[in-house]
N, C-alpha and C. Protein backbone atom coordinates (compact mmCIF):
# COMPACT_ATOMS: atom_id res chain seq x y z
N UNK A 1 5.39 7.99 14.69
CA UNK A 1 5.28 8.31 13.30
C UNK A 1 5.39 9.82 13.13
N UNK A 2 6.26 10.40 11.85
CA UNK A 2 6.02 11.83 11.79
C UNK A 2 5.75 11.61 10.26
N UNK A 3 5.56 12.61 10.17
CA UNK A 3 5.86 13.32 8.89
C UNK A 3 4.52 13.09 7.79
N UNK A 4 3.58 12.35 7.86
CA UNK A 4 2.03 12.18 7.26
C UNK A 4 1.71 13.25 6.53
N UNK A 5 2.35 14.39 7.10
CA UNK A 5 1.66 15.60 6.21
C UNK A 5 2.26 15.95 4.90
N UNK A 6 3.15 15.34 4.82
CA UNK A 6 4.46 15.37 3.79
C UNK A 6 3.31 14.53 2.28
N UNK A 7 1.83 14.18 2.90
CA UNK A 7 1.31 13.49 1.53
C UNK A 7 -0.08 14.03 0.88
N UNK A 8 -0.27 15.49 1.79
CA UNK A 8 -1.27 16.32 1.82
C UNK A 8 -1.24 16.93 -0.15
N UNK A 9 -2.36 16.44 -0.87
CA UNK A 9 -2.21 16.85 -1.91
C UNK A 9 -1.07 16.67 -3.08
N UNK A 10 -0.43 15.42 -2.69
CA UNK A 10 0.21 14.49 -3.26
C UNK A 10 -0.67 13.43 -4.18
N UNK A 11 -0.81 13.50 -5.49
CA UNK A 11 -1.06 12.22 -6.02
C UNK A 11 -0.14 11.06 -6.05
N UNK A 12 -0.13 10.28 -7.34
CA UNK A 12 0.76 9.40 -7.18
C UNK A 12 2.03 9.85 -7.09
N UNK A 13 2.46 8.38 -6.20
CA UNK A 13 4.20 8.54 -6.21
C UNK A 13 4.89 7.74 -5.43
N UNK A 14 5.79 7.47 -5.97
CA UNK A 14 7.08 6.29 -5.25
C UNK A 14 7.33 6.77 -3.78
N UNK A 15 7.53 5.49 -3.23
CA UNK A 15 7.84 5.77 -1.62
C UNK A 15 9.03 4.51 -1.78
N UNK A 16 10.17 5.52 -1.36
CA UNK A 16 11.13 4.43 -1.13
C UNK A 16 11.61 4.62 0.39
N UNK A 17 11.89 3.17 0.84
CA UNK A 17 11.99 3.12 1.89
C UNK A 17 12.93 1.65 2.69
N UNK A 18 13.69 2.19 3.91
CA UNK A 18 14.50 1.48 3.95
C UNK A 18 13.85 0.13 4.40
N UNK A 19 14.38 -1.43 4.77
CA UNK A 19 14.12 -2.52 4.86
C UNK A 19 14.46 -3.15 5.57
N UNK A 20 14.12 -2.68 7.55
CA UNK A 20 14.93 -3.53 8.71
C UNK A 20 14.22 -4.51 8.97
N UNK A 21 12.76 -5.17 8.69
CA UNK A 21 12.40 -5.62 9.61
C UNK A 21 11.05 -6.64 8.49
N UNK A 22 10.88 -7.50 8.96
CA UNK A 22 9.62 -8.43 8.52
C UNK A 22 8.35 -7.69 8.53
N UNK A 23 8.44 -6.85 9.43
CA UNK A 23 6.86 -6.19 9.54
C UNK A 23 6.85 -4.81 8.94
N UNK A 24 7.64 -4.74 7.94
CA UNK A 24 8.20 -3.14 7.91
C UNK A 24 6.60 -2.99 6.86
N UNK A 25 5.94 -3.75 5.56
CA UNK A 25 4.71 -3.24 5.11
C UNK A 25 3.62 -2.90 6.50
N UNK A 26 3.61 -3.81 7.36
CA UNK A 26 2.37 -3.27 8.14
C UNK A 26 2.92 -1.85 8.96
N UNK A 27 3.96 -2.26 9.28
CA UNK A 27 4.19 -0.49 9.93
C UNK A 27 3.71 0.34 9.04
N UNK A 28 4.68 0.70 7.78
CA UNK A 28 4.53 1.60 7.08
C UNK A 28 2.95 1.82 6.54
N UNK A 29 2.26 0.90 6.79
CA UNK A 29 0.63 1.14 6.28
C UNK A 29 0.54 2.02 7.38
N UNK A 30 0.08 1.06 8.38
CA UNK A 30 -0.23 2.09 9.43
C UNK A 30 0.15 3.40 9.71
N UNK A 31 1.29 3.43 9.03
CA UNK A 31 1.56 5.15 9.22
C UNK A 31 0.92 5.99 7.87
N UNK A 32 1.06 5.55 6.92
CA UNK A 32 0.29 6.26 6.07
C UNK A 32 -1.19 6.79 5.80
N UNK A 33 -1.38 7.50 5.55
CA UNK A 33 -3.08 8.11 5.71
C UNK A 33 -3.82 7.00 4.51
N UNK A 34 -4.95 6.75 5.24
CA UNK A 34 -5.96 5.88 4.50
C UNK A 34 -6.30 6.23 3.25
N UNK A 35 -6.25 7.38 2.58
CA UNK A 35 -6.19 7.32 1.17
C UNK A 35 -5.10 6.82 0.25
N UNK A 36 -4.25 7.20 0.94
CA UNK A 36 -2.80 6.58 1.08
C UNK A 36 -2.90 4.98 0.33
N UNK A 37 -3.44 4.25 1.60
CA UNK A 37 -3.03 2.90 1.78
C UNK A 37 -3.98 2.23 0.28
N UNK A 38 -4.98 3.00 0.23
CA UNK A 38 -6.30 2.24 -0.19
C UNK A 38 -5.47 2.03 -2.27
N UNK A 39 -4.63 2.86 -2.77
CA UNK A 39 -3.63 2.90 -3.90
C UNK A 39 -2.37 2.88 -3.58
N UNK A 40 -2.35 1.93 -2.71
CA UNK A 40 -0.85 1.56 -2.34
C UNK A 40 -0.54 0.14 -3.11
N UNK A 41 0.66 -0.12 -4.44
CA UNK A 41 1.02 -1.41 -4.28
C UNK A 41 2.47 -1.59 -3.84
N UNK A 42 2.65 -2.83 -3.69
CA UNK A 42 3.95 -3.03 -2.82
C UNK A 42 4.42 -3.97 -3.86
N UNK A 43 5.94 -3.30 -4.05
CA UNK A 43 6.90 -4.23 -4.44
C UNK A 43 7.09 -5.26 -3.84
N UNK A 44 7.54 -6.26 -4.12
CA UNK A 44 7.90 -7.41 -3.11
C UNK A 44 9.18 -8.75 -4.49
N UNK A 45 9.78 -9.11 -3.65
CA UNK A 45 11.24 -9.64 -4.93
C UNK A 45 10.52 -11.00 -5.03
N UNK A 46 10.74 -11.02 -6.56
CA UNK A 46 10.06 -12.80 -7.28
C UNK A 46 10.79 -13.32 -7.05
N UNK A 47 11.76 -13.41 -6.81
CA UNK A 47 12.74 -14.31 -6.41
C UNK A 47 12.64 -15.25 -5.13
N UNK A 48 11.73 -14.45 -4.30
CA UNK A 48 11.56 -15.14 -3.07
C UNK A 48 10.06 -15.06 -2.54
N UNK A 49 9.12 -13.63 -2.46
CA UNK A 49 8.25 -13.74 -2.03
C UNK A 49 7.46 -14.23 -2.88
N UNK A 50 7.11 -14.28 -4.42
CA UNK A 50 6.72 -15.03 -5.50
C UNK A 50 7.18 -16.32 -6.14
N UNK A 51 8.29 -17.03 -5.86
CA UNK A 51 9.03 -18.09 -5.79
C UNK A 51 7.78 -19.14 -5.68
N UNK A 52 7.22 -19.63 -4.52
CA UNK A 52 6.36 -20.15 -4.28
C UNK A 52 5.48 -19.54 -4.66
N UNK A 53 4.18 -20.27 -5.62
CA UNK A 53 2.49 -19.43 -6.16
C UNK A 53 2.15 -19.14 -5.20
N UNK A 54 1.93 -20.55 -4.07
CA UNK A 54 0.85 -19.34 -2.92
C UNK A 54 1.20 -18.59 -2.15
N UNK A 55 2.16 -18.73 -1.68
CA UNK A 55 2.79 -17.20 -1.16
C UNK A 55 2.86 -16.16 -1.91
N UNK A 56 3.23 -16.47 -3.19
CA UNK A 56 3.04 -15.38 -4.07
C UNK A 56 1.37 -14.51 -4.40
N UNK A 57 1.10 -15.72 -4.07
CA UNK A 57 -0.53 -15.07 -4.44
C UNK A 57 -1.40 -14.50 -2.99
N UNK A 58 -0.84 -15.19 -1.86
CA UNK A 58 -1.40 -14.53 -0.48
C UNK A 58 -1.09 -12.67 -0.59
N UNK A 59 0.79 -12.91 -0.81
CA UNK A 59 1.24 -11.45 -0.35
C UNK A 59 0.07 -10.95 -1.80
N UNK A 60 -0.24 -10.60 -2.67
CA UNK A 60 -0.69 -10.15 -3.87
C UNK A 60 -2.12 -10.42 -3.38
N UNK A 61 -2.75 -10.99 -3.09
CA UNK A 61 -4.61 -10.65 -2.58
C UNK A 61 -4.44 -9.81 -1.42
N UNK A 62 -3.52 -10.50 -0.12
CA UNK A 62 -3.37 -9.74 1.24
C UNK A 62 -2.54 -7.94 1.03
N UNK A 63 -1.58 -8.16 0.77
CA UNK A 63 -0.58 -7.35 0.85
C UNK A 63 -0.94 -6.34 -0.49
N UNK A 64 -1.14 -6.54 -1.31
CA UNK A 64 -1.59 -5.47 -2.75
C UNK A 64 -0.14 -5.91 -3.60
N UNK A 65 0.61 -6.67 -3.23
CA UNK A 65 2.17 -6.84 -3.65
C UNK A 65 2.33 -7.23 -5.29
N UNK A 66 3.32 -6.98 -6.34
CA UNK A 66 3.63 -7.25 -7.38
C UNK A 66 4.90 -7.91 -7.31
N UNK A 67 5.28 -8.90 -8.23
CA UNK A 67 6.63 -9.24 -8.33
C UNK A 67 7.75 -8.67 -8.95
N UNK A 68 8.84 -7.97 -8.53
CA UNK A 68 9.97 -7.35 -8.71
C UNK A 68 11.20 -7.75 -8.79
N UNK A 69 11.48 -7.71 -10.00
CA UNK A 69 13.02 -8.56 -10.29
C UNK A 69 14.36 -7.95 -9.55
N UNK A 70 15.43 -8.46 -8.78
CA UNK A 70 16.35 -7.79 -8.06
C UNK A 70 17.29 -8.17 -8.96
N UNK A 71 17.46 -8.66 -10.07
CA UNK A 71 18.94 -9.10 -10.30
C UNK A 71 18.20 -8.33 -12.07
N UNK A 72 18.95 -9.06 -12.68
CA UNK A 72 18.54 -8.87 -14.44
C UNK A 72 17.03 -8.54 -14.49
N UNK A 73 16.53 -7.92 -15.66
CA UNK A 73 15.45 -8.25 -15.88
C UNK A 73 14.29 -6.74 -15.49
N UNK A 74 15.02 -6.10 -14.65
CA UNK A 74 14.74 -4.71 -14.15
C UNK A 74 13.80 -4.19 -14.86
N UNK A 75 14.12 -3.67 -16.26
CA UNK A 75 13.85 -3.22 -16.63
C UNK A 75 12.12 -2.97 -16.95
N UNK A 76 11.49 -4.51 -16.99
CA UNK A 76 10.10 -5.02 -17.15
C UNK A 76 9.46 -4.28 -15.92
N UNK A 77 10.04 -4.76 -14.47
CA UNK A 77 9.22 -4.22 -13.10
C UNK A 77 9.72 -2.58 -13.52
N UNK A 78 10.64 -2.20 -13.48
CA UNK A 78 10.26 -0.30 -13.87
C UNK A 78 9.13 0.22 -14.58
N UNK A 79 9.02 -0.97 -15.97
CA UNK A 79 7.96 -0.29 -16.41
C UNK A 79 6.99 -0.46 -15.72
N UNK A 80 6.80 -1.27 -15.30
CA UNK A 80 5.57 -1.94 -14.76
C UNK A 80 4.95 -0.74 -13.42
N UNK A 81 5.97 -0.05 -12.87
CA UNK A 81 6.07 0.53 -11.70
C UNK A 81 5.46 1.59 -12.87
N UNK A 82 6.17 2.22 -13.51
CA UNK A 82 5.67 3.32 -14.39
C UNK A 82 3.97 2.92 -15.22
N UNK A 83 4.03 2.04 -14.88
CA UNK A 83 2.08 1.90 -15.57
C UNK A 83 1.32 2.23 -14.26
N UNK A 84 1.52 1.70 -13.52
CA UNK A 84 0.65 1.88 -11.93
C UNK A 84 0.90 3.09 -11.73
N UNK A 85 1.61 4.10 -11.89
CA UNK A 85 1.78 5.17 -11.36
C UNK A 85 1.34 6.30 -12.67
N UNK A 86 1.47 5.77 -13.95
CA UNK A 86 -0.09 6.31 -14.73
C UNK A 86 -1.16 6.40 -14.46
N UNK A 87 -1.64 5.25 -13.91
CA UNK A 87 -3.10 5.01 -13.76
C UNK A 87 -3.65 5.49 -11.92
N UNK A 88 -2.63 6.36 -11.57
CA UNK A 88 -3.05 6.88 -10.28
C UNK A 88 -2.80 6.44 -8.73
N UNK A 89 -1.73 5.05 -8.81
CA UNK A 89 -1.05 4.23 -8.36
C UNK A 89 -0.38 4.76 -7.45
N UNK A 90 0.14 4.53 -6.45
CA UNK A 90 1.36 4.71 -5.55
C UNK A 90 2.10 3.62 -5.37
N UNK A 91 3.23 3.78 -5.39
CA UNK A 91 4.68 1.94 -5.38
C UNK A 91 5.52 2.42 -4.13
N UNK A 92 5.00 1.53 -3.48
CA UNK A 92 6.44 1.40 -2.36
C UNK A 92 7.63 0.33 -2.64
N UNK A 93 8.30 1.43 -2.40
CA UNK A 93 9.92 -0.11 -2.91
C UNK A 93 10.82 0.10 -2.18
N UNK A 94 11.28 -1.25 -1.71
CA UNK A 94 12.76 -0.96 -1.14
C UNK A 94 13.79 -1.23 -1.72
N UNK A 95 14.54 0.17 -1.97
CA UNK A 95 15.65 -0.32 -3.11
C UNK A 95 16.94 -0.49 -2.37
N UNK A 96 16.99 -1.06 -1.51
CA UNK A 96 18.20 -2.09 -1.09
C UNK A 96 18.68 -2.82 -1.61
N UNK A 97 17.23 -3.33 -2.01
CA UNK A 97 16.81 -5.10 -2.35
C UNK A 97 17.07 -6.16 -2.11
N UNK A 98 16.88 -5.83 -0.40
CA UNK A 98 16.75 -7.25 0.23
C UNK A 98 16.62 -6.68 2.44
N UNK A 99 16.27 -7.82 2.74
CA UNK A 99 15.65 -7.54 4.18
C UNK A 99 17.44 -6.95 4.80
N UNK A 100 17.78 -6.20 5.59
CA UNK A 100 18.26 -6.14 6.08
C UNK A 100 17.85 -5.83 8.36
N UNK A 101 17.55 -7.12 8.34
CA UNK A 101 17.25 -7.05 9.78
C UNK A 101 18.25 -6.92 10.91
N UNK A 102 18.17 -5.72 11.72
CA UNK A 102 18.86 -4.95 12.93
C UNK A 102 20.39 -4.86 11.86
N UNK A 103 20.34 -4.67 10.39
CA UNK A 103 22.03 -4.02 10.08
C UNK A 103 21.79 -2.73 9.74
N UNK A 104 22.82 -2.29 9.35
CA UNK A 104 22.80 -0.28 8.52
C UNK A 104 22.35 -0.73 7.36
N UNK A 105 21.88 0.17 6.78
CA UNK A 105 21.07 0.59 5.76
C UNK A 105 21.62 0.34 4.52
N UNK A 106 21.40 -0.84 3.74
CA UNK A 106 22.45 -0.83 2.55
C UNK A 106 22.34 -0.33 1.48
N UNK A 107 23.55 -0.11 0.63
CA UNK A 107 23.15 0.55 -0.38
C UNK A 107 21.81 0.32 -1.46
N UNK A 108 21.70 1.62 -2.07
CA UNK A 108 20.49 1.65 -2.67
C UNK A 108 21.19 0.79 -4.50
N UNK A 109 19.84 0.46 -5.07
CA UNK A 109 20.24 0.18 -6.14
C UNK A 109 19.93 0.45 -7.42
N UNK A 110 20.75 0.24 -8.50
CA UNK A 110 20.27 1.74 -9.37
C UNK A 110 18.94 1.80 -10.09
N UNK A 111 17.72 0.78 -9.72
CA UNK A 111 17.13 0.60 -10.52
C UNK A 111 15.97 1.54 -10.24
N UNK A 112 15.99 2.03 -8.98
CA UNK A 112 15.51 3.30 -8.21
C UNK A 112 15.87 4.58 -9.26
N UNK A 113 17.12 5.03 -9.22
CA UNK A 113 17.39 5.84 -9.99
C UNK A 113 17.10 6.16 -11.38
N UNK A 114 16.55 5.14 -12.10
CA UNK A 114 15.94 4.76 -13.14
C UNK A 114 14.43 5.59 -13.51
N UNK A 115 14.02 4.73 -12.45
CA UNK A 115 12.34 4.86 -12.18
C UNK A 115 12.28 6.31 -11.89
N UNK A 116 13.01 7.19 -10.94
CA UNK A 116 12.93 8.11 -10.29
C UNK A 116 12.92 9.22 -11.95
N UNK A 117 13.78 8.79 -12.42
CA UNK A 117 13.85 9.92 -13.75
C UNK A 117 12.92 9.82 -14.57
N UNK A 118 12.43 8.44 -14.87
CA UNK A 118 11.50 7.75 -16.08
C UNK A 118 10.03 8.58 -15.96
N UNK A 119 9.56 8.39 -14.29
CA UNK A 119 8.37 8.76 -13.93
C UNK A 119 8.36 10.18 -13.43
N UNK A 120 7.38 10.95 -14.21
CA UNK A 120 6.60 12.46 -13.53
C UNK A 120 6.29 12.29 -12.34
N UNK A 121 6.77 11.13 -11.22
CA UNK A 121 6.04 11.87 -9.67
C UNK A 121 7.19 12.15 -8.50
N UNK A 122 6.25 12.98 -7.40
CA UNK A 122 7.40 12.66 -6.47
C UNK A 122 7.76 11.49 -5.97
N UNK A 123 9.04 11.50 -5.51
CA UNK A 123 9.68 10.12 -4.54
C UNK A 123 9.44 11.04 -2.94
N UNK A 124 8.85 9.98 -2.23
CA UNK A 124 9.04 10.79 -0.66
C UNK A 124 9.84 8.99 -0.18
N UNK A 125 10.79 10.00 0.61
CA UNK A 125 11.76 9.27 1.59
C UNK A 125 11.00 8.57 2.54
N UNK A 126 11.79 7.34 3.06
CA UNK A 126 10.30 7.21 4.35
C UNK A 126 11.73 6.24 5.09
N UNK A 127 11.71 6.42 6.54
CA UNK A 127 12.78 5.34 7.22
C UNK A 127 11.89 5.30 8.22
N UNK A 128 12.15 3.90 8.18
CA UNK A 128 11.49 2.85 9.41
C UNK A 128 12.61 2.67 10.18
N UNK A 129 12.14 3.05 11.54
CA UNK A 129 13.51 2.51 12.63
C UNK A 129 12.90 1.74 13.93
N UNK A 130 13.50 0.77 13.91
CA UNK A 130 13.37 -0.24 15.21
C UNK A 130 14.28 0.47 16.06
N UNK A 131 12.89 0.91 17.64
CA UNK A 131 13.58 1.47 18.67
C UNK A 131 13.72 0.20 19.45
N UNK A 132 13.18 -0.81 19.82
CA UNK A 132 13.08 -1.89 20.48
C UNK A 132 12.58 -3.27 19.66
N UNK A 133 13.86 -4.28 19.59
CA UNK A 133 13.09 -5.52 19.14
C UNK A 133 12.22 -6.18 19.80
N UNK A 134 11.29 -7.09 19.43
CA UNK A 134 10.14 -7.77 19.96
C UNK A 134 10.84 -9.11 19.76
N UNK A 135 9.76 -9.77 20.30
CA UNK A 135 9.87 -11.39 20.10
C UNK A 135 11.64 -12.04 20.74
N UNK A 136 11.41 -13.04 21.24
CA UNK A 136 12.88 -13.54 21.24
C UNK A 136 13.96 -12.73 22.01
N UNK A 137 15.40 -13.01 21.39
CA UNK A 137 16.40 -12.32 21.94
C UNK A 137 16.41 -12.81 23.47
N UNK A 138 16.43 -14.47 23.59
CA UNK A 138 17.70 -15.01 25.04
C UNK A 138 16.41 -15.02 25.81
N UNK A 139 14.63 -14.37 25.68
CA UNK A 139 14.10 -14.17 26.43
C UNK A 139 13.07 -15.52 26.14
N UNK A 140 12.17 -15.90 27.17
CA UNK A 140 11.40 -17.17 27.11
C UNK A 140 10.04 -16.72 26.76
N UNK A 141 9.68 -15.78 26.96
CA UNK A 141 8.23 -15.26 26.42
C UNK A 141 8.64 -13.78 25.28
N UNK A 142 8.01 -13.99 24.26
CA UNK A 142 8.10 -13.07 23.18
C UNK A 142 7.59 -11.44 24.52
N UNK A 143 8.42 -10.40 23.39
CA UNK A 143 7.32 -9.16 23.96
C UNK A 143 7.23 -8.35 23.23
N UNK A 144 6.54 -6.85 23.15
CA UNK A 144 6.12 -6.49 22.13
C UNK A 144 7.50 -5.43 21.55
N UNK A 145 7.78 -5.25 21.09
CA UNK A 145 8.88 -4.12 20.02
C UNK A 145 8.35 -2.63 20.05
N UNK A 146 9.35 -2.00 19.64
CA UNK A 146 8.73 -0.67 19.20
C UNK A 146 9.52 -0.19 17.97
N UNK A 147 8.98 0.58 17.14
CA UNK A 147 9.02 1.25 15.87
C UNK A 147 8.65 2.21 15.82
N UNK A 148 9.43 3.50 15.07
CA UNK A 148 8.97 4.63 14.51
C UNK A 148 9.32 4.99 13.00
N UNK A 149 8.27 5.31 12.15
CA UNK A 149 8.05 5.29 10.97
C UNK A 149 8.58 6.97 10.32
N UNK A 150 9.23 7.49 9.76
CA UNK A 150 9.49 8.86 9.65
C UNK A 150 9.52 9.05 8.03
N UNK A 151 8.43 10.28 7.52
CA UNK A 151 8.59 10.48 5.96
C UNK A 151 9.01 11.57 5.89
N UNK A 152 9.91 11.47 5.03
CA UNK A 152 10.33 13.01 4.24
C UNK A 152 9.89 13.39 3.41
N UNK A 153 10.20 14.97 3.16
CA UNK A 153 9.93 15.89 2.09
C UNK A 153 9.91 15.13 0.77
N UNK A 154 8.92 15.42 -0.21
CA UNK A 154 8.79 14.56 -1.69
C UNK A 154 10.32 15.34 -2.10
N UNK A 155 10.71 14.39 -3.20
CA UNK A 155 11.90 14.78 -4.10
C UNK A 155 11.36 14.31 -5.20
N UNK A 156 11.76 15.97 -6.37
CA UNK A 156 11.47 15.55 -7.88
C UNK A 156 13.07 15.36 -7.99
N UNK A 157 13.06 15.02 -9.49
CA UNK A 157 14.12 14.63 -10.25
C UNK A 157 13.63 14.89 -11.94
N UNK A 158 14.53 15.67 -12.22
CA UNK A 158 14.68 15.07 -13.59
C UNK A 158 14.56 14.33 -15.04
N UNK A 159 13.98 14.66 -15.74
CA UNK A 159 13.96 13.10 -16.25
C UNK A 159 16.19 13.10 -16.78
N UNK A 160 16.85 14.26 -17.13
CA UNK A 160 17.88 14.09 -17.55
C UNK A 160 18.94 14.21 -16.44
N UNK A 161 18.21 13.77 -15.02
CA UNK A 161 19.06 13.58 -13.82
C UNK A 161 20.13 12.67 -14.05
N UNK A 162 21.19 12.51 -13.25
CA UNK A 162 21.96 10.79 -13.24
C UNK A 162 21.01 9.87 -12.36
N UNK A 163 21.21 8.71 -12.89
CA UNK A 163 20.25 7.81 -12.59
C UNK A 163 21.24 7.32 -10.66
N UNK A 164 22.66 7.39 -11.48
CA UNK A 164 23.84 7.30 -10.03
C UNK A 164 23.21 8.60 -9.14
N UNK A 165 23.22 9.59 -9.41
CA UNK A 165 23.18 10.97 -8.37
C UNK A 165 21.54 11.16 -8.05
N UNK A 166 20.46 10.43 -8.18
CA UNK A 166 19.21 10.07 -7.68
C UNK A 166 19.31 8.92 -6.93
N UNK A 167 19.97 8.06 -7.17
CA UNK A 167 20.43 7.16 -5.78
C UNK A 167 20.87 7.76 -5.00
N UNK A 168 21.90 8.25 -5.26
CA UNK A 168 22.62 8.53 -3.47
C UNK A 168 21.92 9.88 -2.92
N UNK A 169 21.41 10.59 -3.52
CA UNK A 169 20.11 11.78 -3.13
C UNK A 169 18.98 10.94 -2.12
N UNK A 170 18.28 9.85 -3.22
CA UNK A 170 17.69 9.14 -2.11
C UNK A 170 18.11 8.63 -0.67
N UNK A 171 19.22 7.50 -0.85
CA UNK A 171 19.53 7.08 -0.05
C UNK A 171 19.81 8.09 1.21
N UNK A 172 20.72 9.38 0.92
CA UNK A 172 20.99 10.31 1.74
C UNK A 172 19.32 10.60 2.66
N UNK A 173 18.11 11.28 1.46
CA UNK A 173 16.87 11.25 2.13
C UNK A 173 16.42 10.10 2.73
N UNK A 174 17.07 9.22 2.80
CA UNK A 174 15.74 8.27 3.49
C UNK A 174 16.36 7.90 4.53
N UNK A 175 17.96 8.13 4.69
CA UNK A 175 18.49 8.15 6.07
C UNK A 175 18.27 9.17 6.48
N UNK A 176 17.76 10.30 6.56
CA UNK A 176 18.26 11.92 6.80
C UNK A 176 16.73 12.01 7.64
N UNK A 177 15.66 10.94 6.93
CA UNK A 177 14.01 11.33 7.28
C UNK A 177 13.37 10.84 8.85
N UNK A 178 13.32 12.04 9.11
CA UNK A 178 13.17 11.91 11.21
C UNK A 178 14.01 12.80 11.41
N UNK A 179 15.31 12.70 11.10
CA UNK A 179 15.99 12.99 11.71
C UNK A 179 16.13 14.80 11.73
N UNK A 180 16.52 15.50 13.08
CA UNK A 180 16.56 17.00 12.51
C UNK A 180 17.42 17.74 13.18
């Protein structure tokens, strides 16, 4: 994990972050500092992890998770992202919007760019990278994986930014974060 210090005297604020892996919320907790975690909610897509109530309602008691529209409808979860982050909130989202396990990083989507202008906070970059898969892969006993979690520098924006040129700013930061 690097980069933790990147949240020293940071109130609220969006953490966007890329989406390789099933375990990518518990990594990314664990890397974040415990004040951190304790006003952390997590996006998570109604479409699938809210689809089903009780799954919907596990990730949302367990996970701190809200339901987030990926297709139409955007507009409601932005605000919604913009009330939690009034009231002192931090939102992690992956604006991919959707798992992309062991592929490249897909594009971001504009509803990020939205939020990023709408709301007074910083966005900090954050990329999760699988150095080693776990479990499976041709082998007969699971084993354990490895991961490293990397945050970048906060980015303001605008509110009269392009909502297009705060995407690809992000996206650029959240591939760019680790790396030096």
């Amino acid at each position: 994990m690097s980069g933790a210090e990147q949240f020293e005297g940071l109130g609220a604020c969006v953490i966007v972050a890329n989406h390789c892996s099933h375990l990518d919320n518990a990594l990314i907790l664990a890397a974040l500092p415990a004040a951190r975690r304790r006003r952390l909610a997590i996006a998570a897509a109604a479409d699938t992890i809210f689809k089903r109530r009780g799954r919907g309602m596990l990730a949302a008691l367990l996970g701190n998770a809200f339901p987030v529209a990926r297709g139409g409808g955007t507009a409601r979860s932005i605000e919604y992202c913009r009330w939690l982050l009034e009231r002192g909130w931090s939102v992690l989202l992956y604006p991919e919007g959707r798992l992309t396990v062991g592929g490249p990083m897909q594009p971001f989507r504009h509803g990020i760019g939205v939020l990023a202008t709408a709301a007074p906070v910083p966005v900090v970059p954050l990329r999760v990278e699988i150095l080693r898969r776990g479990m499976g892969e041709g082998r007969r006993l699971p084993w354990r994986g490895r991961a490293a979690v990397h945050i970048g520098a906060p980015c303001d924006f605008p509110p009269e930014a392009s909502a297009d040129a705060v995407v690809k700013a992000l996206e650029a930061a959240v591939f760019a974060a680790g790396r030096a």
